[in-house]
Protein backbone atom coordinates (compact mmCIF):
# COMPACT_ATOMS: atom_id res chain seq x y z
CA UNK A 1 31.13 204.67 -28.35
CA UNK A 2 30.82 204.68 -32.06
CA UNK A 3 34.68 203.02 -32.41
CA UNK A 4 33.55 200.09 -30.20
CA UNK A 5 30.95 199.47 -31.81
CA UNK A 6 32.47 199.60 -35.12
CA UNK A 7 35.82 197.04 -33.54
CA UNK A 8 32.34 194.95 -32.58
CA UNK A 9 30.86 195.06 -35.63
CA UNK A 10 34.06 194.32 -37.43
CA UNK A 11 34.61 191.38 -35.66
CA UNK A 12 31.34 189.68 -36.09
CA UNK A 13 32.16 190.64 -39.67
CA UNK A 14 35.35 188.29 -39.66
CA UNK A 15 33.04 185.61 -38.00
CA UNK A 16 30.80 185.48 -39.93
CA UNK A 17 32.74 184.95 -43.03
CA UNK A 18 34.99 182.68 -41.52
CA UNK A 19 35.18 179.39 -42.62
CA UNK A 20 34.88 176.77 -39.41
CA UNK A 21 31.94 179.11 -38.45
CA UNK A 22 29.76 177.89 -41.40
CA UNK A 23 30.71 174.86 -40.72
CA UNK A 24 29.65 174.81 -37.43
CA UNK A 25 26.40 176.34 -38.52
CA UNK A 26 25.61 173.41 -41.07
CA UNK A 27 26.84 171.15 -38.21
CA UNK A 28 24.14 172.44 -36.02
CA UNK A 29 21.67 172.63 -39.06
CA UNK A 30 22.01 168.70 -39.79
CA UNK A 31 21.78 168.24 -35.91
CA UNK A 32 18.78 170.06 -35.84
CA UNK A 33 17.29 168.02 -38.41
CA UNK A 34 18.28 164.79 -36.74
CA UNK A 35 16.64 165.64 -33.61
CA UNK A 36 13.16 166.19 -35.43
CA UNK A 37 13.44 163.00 -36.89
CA UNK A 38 14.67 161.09 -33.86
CA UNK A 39 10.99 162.54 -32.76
CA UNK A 40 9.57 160.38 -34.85
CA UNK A 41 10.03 157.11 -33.53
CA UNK A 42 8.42 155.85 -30.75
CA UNK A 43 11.06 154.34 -28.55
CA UNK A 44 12.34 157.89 -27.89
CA UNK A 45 10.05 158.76 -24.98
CA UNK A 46 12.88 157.96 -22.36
CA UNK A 47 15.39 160.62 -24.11
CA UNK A 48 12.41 163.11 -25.21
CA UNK A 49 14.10 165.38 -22.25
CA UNK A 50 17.77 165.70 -23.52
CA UNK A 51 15.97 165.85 -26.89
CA UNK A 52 13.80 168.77 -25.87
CA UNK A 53 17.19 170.16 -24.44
CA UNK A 54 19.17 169.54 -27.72
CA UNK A 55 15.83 171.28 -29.54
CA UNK A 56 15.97 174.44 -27.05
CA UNK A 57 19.93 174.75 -27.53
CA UNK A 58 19.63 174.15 -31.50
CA UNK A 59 16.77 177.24 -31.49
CA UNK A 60 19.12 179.76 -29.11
CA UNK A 61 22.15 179.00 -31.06
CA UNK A 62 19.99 180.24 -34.60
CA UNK A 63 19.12 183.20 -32.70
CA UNK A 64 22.45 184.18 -31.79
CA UNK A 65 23.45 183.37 -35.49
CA UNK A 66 21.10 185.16 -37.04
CA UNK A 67 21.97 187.93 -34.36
CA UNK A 68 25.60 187.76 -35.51
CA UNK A 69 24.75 188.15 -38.99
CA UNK A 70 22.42 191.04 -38.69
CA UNK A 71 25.17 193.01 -36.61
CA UNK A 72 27.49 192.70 -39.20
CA UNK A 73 25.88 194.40 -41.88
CA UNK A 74 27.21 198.12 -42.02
CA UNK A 75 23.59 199.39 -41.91
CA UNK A 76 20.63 197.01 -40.67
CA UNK A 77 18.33 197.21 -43.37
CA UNK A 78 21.00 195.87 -46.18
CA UNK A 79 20.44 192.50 -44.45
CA UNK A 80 16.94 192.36 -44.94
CA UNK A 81 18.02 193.41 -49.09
CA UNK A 82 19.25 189.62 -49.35
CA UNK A 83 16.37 187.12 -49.94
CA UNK A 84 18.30 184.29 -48.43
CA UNK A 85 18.91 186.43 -45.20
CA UNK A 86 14.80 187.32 -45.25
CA UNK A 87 14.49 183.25 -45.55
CA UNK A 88 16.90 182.42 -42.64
CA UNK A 89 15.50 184.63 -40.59
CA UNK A 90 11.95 183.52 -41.28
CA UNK A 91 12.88 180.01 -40.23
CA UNK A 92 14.72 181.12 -37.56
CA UNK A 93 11.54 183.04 -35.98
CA UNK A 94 8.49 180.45 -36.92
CA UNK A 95 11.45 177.74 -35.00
CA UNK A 96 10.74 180.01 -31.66
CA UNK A 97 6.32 178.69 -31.51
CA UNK A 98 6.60 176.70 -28.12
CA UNK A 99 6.26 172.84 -29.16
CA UNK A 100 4.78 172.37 -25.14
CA UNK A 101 1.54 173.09 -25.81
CA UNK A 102 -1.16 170.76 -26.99
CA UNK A 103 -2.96 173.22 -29.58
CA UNK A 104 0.69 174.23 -31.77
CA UNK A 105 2.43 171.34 -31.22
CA UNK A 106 1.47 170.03 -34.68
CA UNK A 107 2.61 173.15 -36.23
CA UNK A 108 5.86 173.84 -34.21
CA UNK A 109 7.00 170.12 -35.45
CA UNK A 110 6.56 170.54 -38.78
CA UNK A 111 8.15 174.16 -38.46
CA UNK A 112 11.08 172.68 -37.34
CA UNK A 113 11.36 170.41 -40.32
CA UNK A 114 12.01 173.23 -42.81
CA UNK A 115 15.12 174.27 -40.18
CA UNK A 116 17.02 171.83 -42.51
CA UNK A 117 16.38 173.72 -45.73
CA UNK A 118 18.91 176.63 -43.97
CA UNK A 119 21.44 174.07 -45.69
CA UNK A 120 20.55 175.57 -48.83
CA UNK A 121 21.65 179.15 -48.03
CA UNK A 122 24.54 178.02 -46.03
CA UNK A 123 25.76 176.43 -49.15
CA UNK A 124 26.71 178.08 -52.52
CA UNK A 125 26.69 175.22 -54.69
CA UNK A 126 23.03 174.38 -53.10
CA UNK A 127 22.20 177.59 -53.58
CA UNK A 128 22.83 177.82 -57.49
CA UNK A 129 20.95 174.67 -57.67
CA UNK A 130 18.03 176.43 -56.75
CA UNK A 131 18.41 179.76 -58.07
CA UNK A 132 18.51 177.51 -61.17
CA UNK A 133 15.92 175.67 -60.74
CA UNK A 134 13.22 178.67 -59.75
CA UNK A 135 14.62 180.50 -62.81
CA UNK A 136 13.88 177.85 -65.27
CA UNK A 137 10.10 176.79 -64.02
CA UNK A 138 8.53 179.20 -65.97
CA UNK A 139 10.47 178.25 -69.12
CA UNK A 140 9.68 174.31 -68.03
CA UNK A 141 5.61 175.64 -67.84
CA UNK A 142 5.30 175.99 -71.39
CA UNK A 143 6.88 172.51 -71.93
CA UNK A 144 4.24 171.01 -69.46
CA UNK A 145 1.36 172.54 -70.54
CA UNK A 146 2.34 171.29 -74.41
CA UNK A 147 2.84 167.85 -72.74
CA UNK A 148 -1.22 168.48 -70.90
CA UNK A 149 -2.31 169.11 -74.52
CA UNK A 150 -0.71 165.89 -76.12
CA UNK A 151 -2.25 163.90 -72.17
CA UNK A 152 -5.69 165.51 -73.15
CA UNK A 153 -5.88 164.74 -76.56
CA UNK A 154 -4.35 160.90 -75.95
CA UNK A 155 -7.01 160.34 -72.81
CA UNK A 156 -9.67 161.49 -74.94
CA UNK A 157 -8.92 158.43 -77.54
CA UNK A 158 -7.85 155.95 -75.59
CA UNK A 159 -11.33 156.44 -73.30
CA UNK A 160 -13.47 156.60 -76.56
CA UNK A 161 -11.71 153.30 -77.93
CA UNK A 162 -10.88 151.57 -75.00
CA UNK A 163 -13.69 152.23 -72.72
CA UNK A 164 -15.15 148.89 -73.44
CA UNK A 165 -11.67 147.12 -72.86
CA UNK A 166 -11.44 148.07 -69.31
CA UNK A 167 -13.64 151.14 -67.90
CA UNK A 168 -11.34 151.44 -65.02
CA UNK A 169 -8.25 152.46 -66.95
CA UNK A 170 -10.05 153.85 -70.04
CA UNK A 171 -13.91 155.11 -68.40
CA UNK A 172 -13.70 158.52 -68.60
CA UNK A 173 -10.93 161.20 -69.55
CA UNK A 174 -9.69 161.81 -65.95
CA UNK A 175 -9.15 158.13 -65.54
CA UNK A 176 -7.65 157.88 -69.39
CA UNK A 177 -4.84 160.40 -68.41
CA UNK A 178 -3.98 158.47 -64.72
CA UNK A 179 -3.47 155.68 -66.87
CA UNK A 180 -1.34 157.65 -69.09
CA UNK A 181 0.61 159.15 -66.95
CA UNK A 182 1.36 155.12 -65.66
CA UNK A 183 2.33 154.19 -68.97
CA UNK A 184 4.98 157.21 -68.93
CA UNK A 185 6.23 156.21 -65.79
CA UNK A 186 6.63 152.65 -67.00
CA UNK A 187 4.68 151.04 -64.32
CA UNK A 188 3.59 147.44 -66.14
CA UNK A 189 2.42 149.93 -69.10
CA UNK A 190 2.76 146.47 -71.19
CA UNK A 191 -0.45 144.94 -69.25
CA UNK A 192 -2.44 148.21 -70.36
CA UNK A 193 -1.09 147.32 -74.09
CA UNK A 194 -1.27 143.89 -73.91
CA UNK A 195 -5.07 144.29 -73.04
CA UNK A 196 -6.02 146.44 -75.62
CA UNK A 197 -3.82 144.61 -78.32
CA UNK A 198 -6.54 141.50 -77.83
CA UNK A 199 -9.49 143.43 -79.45
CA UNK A 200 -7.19 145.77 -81.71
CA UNK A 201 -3.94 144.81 -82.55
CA UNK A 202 -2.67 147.56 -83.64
CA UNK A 203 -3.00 149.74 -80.78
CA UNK A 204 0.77 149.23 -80.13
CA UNK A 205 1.16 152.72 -82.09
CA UNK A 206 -1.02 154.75 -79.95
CA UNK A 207 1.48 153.81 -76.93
CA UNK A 208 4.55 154.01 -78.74
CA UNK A 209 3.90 157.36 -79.79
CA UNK A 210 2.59 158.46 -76.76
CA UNK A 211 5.91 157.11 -74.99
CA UNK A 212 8.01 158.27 -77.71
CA UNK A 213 6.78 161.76 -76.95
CA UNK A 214 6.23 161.95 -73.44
CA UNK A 215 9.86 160.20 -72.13
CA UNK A 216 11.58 160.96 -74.98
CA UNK A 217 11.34 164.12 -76.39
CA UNK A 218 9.21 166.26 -73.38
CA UNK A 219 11.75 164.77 -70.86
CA UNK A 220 14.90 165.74 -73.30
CA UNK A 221 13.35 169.25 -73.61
CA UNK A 222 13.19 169.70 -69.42
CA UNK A 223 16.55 168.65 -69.05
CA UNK A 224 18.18 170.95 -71.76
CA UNK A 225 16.14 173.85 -70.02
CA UNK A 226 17.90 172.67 -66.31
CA UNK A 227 21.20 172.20 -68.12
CA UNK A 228 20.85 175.58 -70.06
CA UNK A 229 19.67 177.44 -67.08
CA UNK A 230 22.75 176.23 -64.87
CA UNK A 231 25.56 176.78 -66.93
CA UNK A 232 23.85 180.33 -66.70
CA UNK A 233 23.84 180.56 -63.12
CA UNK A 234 26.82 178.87 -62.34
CA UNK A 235 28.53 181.52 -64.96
CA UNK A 236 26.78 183.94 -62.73
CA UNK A 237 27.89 182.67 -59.50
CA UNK A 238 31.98 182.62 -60.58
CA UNK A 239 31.65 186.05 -61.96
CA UNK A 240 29.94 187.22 -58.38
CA UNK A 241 32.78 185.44 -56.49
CA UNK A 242 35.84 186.36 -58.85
CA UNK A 243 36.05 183.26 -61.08
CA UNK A 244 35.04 184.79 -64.43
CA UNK A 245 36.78 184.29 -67.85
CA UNK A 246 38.60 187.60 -67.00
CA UNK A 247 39.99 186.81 -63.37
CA UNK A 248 40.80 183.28 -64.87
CA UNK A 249 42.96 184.96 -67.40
CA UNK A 250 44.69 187.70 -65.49
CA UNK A 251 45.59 184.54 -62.95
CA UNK A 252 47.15 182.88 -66.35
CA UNK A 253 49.32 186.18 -66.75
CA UNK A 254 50.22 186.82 -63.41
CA UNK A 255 51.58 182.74 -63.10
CA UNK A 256 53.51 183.22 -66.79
CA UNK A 257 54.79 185.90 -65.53
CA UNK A 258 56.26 184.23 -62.14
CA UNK A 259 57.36 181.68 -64.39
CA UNK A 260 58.89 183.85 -66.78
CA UNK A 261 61.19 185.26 -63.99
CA UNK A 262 62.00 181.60 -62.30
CA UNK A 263 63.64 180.63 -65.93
CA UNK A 264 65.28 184.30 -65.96
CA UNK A 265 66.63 183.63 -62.21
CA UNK A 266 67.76 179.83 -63.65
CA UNK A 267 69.12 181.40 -66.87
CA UNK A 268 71.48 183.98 -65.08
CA UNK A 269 72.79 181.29 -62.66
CA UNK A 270 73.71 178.75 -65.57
CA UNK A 271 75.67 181.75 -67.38
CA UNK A 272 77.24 183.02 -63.74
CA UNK A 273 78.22 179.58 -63.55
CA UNK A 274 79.49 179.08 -67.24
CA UNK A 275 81.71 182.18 -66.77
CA UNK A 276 84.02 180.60 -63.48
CA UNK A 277 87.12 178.95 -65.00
């Protein structure tokens, strides 16, 4: 009993790591997210049966996935050690609330939309992406709340000076910083400075420095956290799979050292050959 179990668990081992497998999964994933949005339209009521049908086969074949991938696991609870396996399988379950009735059929909908975001742990590259982008919020926090400082203290000037230029932009400090955040989004941030340049002409430096801050230097300073923070995980990822400096190297060796004998094989024929008279 326990050996056919073990030849069972073996083999949905080898399917689950085998290649056309995952790409049948993210086949069925981007399905799956086609069929929610085909929902959208309204022209769809004649085919809302095969879709229902299509939507029913999508959420019995993640099942049986998900199924799959928990049998493989030597012991059950190392699949539930993974937090992409935790975050499959939620999706997986909240996909099962019947989209039938009247009262959840809001919810199962927009359940189904995150089905797509399985994409991310099917894929490795995806998958660094985020890691990457989780681990470097916090670091990216301090750099926002320095740029809310620098908002705060700009929205408070611009609404004590330019209140009277136009209260809608400049009234109070909650408007001030909508308007700011405009001007660093370049949305016809000339009209605000044009405005304000009637009355005081040299206003021009309050946006220039503001700019020069915010979409300059702030910006600059996210993106070199991003970069910094993937190199890091994408070092991380190639040592997990094998690709480290030191695997990279012993693969250098071990292909010198196939070529080293290919020249030895062509240098002992070229001599076997100078020797014949």
């Amino acid at each position: 009993m326990n050996n056919g179990f073990a030849q069972l668990q073996a083999q949905f081992l080898r399917l689950r790591s085998n290649k056309l497998f995952e790409g049948f999964v993210i086949t069925v994933i981007v399905l799956s997210a086609l069929v929610v949005g085909a929902k959208t339209y309204d022209n769809t009521s004649r085919f809302e049966q095969i879709l229902a049908v299509l939507d029913a086969a999508v959420t019995l074949f993640f099942l049986v996935e998900i199924a799959i991938r928990m049998a493989a696991e030597p012991r059950f609870r190392d699949f539930f050690k993974s937090g992409w396996n935790v975050f499959d399988l939620v999706i997986v379950l909240a996909s099962i609330v019947p989209i039938d009735s009247t009262d959840t059929v809001l919810i199962a909908r927009l359940l189904r939309v995150f089905r797509a975001l399985r994409l991310i742990s099917m894929i490795p590259e995806l998958r660094v992406l985020l890691n990457a982008l989780v681990v470097s919020i916090p670091r990216m926090g301090y750099v926002a709340l320095l740029m809310f400082i620098i908002f705060y203290i700009y929205a408070a000037v611009g609404s004590f000076v330019f209140e009277q230029v136009d209260p809608f932009l400049w009234g109070n400090i909650s408007q001030a910083m909508l308007t700011l955040f405009r001007i660093a989004t370049f949305e016809d941030w000339t009209d605000v400075m044009y405005a304000t340049m009637e009355p005081y002409p040299y206003s021009w430096i309050f946006y220039i420095t503001f700019i020069f801050l915010t979409a300059f230097i702030f910006l600059n300073m996210m993106i070199g956290i991003v970069l910094e923070v993937m190199q890091s995980e994408s070092a991380k990822f190639k040592a997990e799979n094998g690709e480290g400096p030191e695997q990279e190297s012993r693969a250098l060796h071990q292909e010198l050292g196939q070529l080293r004998e290919q020249l030895n094989r062509v240098e002992a024929l070229l001599q076997k050959n100078n020797r014949r008279p």
